[in-house]
Protein backbone atom coordinates (compact mmCIF):
# COMPACT_ATOMS: atom_id res chain seq x y z
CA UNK A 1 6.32 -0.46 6.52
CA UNK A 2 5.24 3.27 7.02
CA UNK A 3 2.34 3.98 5.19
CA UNK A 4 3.53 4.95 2.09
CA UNK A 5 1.02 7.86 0.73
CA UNK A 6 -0.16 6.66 -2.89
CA UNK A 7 -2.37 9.48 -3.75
CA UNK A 8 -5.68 7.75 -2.64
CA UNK A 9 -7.19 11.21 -3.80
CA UNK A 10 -6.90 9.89 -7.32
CA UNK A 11 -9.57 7.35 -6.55
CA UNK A 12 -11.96 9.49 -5.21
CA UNK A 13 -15.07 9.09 -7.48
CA UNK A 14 -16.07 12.44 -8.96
CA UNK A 15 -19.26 13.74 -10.87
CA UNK A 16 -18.19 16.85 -13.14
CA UNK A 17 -19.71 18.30 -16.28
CA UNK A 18 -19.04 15.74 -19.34
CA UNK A 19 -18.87 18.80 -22.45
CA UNK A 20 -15.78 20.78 -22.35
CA UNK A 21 -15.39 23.66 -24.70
CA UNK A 22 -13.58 23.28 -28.10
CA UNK A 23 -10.54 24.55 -28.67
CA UNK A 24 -7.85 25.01 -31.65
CA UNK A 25 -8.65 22.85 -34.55
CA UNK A 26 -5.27 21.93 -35.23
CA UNK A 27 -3.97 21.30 -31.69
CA UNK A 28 -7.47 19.48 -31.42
CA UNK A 29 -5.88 16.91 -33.82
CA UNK A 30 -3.23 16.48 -31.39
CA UNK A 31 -4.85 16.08 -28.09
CA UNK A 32 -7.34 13.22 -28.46
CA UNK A 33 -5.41 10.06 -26.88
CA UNK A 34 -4.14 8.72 -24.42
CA UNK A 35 -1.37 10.55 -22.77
CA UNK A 36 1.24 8.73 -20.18
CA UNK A 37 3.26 11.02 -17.61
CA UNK A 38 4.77 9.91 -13.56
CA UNK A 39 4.70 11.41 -10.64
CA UNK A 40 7.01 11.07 -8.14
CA UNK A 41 6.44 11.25 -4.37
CA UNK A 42 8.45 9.84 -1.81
CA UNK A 43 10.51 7.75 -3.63
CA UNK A 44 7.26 5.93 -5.28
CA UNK A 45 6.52 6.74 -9.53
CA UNK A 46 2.56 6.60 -10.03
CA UNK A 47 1.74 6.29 -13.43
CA UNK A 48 -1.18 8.70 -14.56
CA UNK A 49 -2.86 7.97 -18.06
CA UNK A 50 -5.43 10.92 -19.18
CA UNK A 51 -7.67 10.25 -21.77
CA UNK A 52 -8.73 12.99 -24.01
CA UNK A 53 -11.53 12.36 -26.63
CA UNK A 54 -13.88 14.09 -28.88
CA UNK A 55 -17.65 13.88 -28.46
CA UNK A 56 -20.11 14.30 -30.80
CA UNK A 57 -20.10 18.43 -29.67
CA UNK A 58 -16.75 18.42 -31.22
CA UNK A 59 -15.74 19.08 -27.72
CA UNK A 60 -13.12 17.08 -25.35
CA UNK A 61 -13.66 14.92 -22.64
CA UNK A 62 -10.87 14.10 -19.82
CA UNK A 63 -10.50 11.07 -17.83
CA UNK A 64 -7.84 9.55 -15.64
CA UNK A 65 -6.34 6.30 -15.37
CA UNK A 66 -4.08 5.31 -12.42
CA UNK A 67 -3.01 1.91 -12.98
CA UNK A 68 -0.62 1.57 -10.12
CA UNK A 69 -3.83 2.02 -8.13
CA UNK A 70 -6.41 -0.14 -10.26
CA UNK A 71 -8.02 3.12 -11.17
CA UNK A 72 -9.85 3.97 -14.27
CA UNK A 73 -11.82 6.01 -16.44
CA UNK A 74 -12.09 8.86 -13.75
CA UNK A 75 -13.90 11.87 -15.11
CA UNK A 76 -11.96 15.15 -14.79
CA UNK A 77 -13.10 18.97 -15.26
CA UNK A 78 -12.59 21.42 -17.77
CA UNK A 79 -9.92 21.41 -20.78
CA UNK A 80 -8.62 24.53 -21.36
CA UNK A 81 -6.44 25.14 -24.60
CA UNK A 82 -4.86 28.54 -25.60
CA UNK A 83 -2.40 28.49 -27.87
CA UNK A 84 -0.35 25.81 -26.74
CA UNK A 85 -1.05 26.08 -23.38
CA UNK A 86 -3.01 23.13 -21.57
CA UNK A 87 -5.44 23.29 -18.64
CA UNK A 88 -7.14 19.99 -16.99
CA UNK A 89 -9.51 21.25 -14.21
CA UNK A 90 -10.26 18.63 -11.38
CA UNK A 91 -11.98 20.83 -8.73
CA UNK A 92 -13.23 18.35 -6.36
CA UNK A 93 -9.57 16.58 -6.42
CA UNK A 94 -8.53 20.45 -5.29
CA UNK A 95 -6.14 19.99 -8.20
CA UNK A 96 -5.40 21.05 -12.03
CA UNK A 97 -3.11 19.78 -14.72
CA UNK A 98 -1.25 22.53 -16.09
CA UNK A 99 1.12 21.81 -19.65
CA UNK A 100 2.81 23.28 -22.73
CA UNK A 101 2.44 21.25 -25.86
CA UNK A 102 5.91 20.64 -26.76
CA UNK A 103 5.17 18.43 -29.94
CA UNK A 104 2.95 16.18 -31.68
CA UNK A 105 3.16 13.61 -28.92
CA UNK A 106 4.78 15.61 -25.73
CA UNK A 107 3.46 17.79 -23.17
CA UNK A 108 5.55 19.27 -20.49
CA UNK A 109 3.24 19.86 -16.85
CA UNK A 110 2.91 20.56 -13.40
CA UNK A 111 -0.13 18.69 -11.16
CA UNK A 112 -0.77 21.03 -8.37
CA UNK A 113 -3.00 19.78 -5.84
CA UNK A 114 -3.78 22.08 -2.73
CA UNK A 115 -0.70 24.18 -3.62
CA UNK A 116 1.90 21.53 -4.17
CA UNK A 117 3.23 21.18 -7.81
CA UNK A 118 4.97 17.79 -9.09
CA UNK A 119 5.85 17.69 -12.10
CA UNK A 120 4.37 15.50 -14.65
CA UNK A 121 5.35 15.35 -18.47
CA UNK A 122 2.96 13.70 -20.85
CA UNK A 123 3.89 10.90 -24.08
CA UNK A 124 1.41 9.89 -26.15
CA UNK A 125 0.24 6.69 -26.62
CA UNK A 126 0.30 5.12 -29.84
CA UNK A 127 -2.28 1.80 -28.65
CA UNK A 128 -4.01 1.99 -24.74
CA UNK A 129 -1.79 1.51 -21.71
CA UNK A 130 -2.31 -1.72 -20.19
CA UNK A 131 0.13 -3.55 -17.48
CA UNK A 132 1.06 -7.23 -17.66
CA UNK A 133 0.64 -9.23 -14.45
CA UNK A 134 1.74 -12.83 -16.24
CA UNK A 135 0.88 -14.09 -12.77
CA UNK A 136 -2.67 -12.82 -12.40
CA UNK A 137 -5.31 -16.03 -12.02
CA UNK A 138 -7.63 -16.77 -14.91
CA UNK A 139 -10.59 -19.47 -14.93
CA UNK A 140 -11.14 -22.12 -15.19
CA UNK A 141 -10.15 -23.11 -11.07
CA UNK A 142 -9.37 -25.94 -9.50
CA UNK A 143 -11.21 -24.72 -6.49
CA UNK A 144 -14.69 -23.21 -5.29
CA UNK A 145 -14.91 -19.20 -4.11
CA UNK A 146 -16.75 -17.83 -1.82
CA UNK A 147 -17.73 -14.00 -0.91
CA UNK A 148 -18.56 -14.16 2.69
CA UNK A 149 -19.11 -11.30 5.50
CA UNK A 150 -18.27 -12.17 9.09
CA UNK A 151 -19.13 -9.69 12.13
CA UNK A 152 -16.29 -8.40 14.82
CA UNK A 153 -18.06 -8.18 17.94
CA UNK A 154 -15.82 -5.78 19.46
CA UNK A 155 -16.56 -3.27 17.32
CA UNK A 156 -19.78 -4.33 15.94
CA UNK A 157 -18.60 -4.07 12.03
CA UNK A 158 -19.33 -7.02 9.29
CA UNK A 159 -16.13 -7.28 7.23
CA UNK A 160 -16.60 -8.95 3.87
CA UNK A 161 -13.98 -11.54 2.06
CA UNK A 162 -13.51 -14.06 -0.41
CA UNK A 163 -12.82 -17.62 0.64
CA UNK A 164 -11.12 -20.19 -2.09
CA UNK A 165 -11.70 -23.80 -0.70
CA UNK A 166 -9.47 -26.58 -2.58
CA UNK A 167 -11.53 -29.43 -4.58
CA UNK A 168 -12.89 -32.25 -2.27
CA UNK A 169 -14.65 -32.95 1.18
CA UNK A 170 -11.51 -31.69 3.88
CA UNK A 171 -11.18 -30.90 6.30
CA UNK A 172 -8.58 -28.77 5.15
CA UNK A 173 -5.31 -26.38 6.50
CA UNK A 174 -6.58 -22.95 6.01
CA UNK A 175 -4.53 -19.14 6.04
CA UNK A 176 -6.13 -15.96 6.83
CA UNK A 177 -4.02 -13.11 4.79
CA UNK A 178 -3.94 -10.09 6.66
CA UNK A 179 -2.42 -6.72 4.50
CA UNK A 180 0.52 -4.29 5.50
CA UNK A 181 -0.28 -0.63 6.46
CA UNK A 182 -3.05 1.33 4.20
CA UNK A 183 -6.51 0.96 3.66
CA UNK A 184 -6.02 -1.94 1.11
CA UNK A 185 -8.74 -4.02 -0.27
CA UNK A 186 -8.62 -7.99 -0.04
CA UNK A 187 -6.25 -9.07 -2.55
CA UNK A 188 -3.87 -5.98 -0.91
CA UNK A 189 -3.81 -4.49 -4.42
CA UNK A 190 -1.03 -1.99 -4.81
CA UNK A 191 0.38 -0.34 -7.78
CA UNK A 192 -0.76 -2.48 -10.05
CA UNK A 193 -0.32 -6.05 -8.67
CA UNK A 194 -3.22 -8.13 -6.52
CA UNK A 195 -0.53 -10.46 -4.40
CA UNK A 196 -2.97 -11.80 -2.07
CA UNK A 197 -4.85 -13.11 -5.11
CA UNK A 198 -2.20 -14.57 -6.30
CA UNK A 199 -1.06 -16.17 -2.88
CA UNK A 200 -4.79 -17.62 -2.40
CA UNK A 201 -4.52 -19.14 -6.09
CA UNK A 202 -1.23 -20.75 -5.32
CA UNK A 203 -2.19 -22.21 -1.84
CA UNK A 204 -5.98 -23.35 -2.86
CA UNK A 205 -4.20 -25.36 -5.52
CA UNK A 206 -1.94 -27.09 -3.12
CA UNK A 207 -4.80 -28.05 -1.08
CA UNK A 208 -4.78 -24.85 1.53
CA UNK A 209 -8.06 -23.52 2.10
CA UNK A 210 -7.50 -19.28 2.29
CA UNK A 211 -9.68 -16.37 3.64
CA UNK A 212 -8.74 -13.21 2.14
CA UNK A 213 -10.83 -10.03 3.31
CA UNK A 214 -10.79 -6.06 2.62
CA UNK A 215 -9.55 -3.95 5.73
CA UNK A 216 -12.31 -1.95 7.71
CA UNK A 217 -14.33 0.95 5.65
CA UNK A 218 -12.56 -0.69 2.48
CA UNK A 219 -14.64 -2.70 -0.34
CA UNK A 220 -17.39 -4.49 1.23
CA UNK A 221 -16.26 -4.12 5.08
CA UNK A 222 -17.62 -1.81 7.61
CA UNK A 223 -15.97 0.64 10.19
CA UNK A 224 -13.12 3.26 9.53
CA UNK A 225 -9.65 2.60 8.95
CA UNK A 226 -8.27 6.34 9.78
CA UNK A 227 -9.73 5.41 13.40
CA UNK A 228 -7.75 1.95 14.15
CA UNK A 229 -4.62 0.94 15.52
CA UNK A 230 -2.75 -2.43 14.79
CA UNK A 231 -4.58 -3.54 17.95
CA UNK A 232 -7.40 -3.14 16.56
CA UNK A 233 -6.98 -4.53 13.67
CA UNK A 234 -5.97 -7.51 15.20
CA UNK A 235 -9.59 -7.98 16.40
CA UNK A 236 -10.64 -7.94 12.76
CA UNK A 237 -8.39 -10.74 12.18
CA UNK A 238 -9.28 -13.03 14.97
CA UNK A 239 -13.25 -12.61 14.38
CA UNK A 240 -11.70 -13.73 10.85
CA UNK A 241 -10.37 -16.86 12.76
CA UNK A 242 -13.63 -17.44 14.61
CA UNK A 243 -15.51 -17.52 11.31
CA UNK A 244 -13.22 -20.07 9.88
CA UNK A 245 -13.24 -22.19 13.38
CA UNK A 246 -17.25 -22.94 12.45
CA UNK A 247 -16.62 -24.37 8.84
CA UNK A 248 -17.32 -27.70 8.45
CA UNK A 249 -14.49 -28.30 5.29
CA UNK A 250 -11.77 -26.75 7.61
CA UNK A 251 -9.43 -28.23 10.35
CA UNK A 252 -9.99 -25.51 13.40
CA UNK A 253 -6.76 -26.56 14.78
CA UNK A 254 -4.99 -26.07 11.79
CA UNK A 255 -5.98 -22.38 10.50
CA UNK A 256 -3.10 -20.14 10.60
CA UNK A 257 -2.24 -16.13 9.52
CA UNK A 258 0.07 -14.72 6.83
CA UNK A 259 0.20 -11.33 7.78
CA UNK A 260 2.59 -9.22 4.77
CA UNK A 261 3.99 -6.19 6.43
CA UNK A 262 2.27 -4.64 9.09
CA UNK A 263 0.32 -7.34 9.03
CA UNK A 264 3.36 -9.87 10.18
CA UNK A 265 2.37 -7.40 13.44
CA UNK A 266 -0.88 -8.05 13.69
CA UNK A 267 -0.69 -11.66 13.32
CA UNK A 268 1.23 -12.16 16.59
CA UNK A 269 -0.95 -9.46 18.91
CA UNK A 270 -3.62 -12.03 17.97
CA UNK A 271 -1.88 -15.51 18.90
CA UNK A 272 0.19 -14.23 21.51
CA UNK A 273 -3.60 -14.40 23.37
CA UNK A 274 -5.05 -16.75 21.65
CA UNK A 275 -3.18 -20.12 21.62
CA UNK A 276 -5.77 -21.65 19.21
CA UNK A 277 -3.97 -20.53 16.37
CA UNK A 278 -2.15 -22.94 14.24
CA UNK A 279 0.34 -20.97 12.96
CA UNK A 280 1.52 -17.90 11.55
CA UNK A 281 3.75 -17.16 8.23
CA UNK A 282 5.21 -13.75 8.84
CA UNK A 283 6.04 -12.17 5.42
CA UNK A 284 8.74 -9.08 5.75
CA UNK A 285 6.87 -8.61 9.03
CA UNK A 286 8.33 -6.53 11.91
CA UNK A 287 10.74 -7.54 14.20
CA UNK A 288 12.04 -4.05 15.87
CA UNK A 289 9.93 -0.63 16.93
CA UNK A 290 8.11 0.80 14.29
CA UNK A 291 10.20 3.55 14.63
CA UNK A 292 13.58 1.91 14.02
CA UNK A 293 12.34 0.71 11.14
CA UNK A 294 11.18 3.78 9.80
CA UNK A 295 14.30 5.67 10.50
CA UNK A 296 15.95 2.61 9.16
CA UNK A 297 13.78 2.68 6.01
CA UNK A 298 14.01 6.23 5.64
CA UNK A 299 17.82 5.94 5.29
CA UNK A 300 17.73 3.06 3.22
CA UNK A 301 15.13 4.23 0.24
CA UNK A 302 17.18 7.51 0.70
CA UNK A 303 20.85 6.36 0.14
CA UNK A 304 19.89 4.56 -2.66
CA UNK A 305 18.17 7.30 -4.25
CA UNK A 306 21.27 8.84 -4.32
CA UNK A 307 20.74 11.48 -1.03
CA UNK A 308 23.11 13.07 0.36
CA UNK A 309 24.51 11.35 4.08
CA UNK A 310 23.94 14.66 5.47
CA UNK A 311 20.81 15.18 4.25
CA UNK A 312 19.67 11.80 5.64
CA UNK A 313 20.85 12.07 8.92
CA UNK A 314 19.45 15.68 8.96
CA UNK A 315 16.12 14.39 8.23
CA UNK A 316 16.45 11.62 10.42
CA UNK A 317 16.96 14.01 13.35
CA UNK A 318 14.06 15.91 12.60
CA UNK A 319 11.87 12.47 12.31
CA UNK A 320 12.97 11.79 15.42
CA UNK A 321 11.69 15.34 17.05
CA UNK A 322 8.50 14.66 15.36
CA UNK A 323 7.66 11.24 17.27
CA UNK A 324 8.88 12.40 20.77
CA UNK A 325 6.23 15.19 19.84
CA UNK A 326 3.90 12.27 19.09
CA UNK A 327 4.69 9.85 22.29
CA UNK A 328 4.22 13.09 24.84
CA UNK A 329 1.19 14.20 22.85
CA UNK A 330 -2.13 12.58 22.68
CA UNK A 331 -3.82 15.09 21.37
CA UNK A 332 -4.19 14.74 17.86
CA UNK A 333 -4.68 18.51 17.25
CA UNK A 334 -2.38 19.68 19.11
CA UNK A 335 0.41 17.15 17.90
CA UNK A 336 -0.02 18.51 14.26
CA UNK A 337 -0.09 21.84 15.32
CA UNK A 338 3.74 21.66 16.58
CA UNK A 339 4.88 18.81 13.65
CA UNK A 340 3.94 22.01 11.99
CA UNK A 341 5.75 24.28 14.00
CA UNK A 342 8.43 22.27 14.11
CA UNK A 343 8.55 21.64 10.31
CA UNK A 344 8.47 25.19 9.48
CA UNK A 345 10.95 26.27 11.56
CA UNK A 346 13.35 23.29 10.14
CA UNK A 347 12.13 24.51 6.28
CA UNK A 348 13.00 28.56 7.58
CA UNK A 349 16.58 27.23 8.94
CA UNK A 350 17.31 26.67 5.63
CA UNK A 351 16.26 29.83 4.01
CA UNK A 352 13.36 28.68 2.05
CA UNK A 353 10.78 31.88 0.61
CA UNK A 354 7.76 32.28 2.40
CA UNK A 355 5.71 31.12 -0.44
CA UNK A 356 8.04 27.21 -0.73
CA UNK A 357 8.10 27.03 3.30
CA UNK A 358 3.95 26.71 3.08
CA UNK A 359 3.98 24.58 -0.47
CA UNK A 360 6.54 22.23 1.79
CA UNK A 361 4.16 22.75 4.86
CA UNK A 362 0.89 21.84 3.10
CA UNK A 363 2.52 18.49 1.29
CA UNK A 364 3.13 17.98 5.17
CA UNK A 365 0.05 18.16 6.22
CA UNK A 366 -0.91 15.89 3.32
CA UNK A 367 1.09 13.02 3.72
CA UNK A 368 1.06 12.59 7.28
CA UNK A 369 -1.87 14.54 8.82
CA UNK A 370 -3.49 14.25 12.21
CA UNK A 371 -5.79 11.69 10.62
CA UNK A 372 -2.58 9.33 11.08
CA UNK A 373 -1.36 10.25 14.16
CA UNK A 374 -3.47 7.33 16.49
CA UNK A 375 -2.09 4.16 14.48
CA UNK A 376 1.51 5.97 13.83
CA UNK A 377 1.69 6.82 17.45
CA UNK A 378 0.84 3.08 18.52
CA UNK A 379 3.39 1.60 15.75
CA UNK A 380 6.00 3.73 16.68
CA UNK A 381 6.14 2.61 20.59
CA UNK A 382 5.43 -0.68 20.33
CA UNK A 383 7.89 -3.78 20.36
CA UNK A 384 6.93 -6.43 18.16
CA UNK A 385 9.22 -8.81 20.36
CA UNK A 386 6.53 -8.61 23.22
CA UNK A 387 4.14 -10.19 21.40
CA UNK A 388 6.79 -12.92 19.30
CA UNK A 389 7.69 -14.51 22.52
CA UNK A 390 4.75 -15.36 23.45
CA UNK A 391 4.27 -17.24 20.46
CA UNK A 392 4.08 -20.81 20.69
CA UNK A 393 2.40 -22.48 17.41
CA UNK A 394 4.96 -22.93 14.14
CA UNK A 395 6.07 -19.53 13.08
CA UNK A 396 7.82 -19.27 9.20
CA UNK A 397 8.90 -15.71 8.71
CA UNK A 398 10.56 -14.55 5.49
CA UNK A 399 12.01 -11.36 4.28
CA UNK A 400 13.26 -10.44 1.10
CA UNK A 401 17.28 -9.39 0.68
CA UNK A 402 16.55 -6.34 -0.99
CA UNK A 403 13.80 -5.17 1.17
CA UNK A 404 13.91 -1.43 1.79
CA UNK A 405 11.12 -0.89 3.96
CA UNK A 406 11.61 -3.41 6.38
CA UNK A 407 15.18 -4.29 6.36
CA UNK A 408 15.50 -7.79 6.77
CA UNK A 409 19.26 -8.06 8.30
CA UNK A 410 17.76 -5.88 11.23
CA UNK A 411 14.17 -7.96 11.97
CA UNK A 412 14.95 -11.36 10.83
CA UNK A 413 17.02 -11.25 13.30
CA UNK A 414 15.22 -9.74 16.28
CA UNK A 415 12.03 -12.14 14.82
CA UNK A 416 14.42 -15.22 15.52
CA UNK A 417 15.73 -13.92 18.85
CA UNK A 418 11.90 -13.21 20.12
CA UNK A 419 11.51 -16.74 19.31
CA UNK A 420 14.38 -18.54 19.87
CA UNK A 421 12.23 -20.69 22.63
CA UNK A 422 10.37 -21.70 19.62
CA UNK A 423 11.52 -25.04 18.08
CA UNK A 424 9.14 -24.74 15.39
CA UNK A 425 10.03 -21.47 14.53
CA UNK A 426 11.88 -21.14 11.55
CA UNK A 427 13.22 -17.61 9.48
CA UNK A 428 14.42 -17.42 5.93
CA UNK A 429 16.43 -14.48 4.13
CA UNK A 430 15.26 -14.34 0.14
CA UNK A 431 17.88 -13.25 -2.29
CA UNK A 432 17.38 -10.53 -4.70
CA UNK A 433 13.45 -10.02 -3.53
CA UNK A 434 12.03 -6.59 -2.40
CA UNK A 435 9.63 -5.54 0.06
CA UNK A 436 6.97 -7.39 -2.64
CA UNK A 437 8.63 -10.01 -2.71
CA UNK A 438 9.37 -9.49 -6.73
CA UNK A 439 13.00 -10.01 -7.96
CA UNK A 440 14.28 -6.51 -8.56
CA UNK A 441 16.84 -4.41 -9.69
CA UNK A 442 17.14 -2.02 -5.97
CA UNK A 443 14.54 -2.73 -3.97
CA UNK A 444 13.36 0.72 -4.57
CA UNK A 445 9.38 1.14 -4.02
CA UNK A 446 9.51 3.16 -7.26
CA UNK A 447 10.20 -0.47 -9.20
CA UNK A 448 7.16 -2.20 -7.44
CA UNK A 449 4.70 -0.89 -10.35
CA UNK A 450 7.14 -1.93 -13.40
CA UNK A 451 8.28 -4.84 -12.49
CA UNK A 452 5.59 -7.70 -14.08
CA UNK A 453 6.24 -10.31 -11.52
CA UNK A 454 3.71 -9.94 -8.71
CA UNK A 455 4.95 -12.56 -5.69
CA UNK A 456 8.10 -14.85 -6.62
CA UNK A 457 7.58 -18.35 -6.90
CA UNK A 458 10.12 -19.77 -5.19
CA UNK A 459 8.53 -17.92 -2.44
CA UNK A 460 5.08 -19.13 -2.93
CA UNK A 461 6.79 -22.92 -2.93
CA UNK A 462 8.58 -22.53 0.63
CA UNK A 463 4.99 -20.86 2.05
CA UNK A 464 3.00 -23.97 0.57
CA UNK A 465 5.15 -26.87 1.23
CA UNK A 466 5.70 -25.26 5.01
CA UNK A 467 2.36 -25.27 5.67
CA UNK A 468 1.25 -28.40 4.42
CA UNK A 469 4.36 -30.36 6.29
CA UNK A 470 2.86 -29.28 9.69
């Protein structure tokens, strides 16, 4: 449920010199390809292709695929080759590939971006990475789409979306997706997989009109992301359910939200004020504090990765230093300047060089910088429950069994109790599904990118066949 930092620097576009000097013949026979290598950051594996090719200089060019992230053919800086020794420049990433050519098809490297290494060792391809979503939607459909823009007045931004009506006149049940935490675009595309697309296939087949749009300053939708709270991004959804209330083809008094993750938050802010809603299909949505599920998830992903219990309660101690530093302090500035303080002191405690304590201190800064701290802040004191029970319309909310990030044995269970003046409310533990809902091995986020299923079925069944019996 925490924003989970995937490296968005990797899809920063980037103008750099195409020729890059030529290097040893020989090795030159080596390099061009396509070379696959991971890196690993909080318990998530990106997958990084680079692309080395000749040109008609006899010189190579570099580019970078990231197809956890939907990224391709991003052009990188200089390649540097002496002796064995490999250098990939990518100035405006702040960053540089650094690698030993081990053999014909191996090189062993360090990334280091703004003084953090991570280690990332290189294969080469023998055809071009590609991933296999069996589940992706290919034409012909079975029903029309639609890109359309709608406006939220309270902030005065146009947010843009696709809309997939079913075949025939209506009126019809309609959903409004809403993502989890991130900047995510509107099929909430993440390493690899496009579930919202997938969800809006399955329901405008079954007759369920869906709205899909990208989150604020993402895609084709206006505003900035950094700058909102889940409150806020509640009013993005409900000028969503204003814009469907005015279509002709769709029942206004039967247009609900699925909200996935953070957005199984943001669903209820909205219809606990706004009793027009038809209802809402919470999918491993929150039903405890932001920060007990973090600490919760922190544990979790940890254990399993094989941490140490000391370790984990260790860091959850010092996680829990950090947001009374964020609850007392409002000043954004001055809240990162003693995380900092705080960090590096915890880091010195444990004897760490000089040089590792500010390595440690700028990944830090990094991953959860003061751009963060307003819609951390807000998820961390805020009880979902506040805004469940005083939810009246049909409520389906689902977790997977295996879900590390929002553990489903502790907020199924406060989601039910919120509700439990609800008789159409209704909650439903998956077996075996993660935080994706994909069937998976752990439940670790590190599986999300390998695993080829992209949103169980059996999943996609209960949501449709709920809905539609309303």
């Amino acid at each position: 449920m925490a924003r989970i930092k995937l490296f968005s620097f990797l899809l920063a576009a980037i103008i750099l010199p195409d020729l890059l000097c030529a290097q040893n013949s020989a090795i030159k026979n080596v390099l061009p390809g396509s070379w696959l290598g991971k890196l690993s950051v909080q318990g998530i594996e990106l997958r990084l292709v680079y692309n080395l090719k000749l040109n008609e200089k006899d010189s190579l060019i570099a580019t970078l695929d990231n197809p956890d992230q939907g990224a391709k053919n991003i052009p990188l800086g200089s390649v540097i080759l002496i002796d064995k020794k490999l250098t990939i420049q990518a100035p405006k990433l702040s960053g540089e590939y650094n690698g030993t050519i081990t053999g014909d098809s191996t090189i062993d490297g360090v990334w280091t971006q703004r003084g953090v290494n991570y280690t990332v060792n290189l294969k080469k391809l023998k055809i071009p990475f590609s991933v296999n979503r069996p589940q992706e939607p290919k034409p012909p459909f079975p029903y029309t789409s639609e890109e359309v823009t709608f406006t939220n007045d309270k902030f005065n931004i146009k947010l843009a979306g696709t809309l997939t009506m079913p075949a025939g006149s209506g009126p019809f049940k309609a959903v409004i997706m809403i993502t989890g935490s991130g900047a995510q675009n509107r099929n909430e595309e993440l390493m690899g997989h496009k579930p919202f697309l997938v969800i809006a296939d399955y329901l405008s087949r079954h007759g369920i009109a869906v709205l899909r749009y990208d989150d604020r300053g993402v895609g084709g939708s206006q505003g900035k992301y950094s700058e909102a709270t889940s409150a806020d991004l509640a009013t993005d959804a409900e000028a969503a359910f204003n814009f469907l209330k005015n279509n002709i083809k769709i029942n206004p008094a039967e247009i609900g939200f699925a909200g996935h993750s953070e957005g199984g938050l943001i669903a209820p802010i909205v219809v606990a004020s706004n009793p027009a809603v038809g209802f809402i299909v919470s999918l491993a949505g929150p039903g405890v504090s932001g920060e007990e599920i973090i600490l919760r998830q922190t544990a979790d992903i940890s254990r399993i990765s094989g941490v140490k219990e000391s370790d984990i309660k260790e860091s959850n101690e010092t996680n829990k230093k950090v947001y009374g530093i964020l609850k007392k302090e409002k000043d954004n500035s001055k809240a990162e300047s003693k995380i900092v303080d705080l960090f590096r002191k915890s880091q010195e405690k444990k004897k760490m060089s000089k040089e590792d304590t500010e390595k440690a201190v700028n990944q830090l800064k990094m991953s959860f910088g003061a751009g963060q701290y307003t819609w951390f802040r807000y998820f961390i004191m805020t009880d979902p429950s506040i805004f469940w029970e005083k939810v009246k319309c049909p409520v389906l909310a689902l977790n997977g069994e295996k879900d590390l990030q929002v553990a489903a044995d502790e907020n199924l269970p406060a989601i039910g109790k919120a509700l439990k003046g609800n008789k159409s409310a209704k909650t439903v533990l998956l077996p075996g599904l993660n935080h994706l809902f994909q069937h998976c091995k752990t439940g670790l986020p590190a599986e999300y990118g390998t695993i080829e299923e992209t949103f169980s079925p059996d999943a996609l069944k209960i949501i449709a066949d709920w809905i539609l019996a309303l």
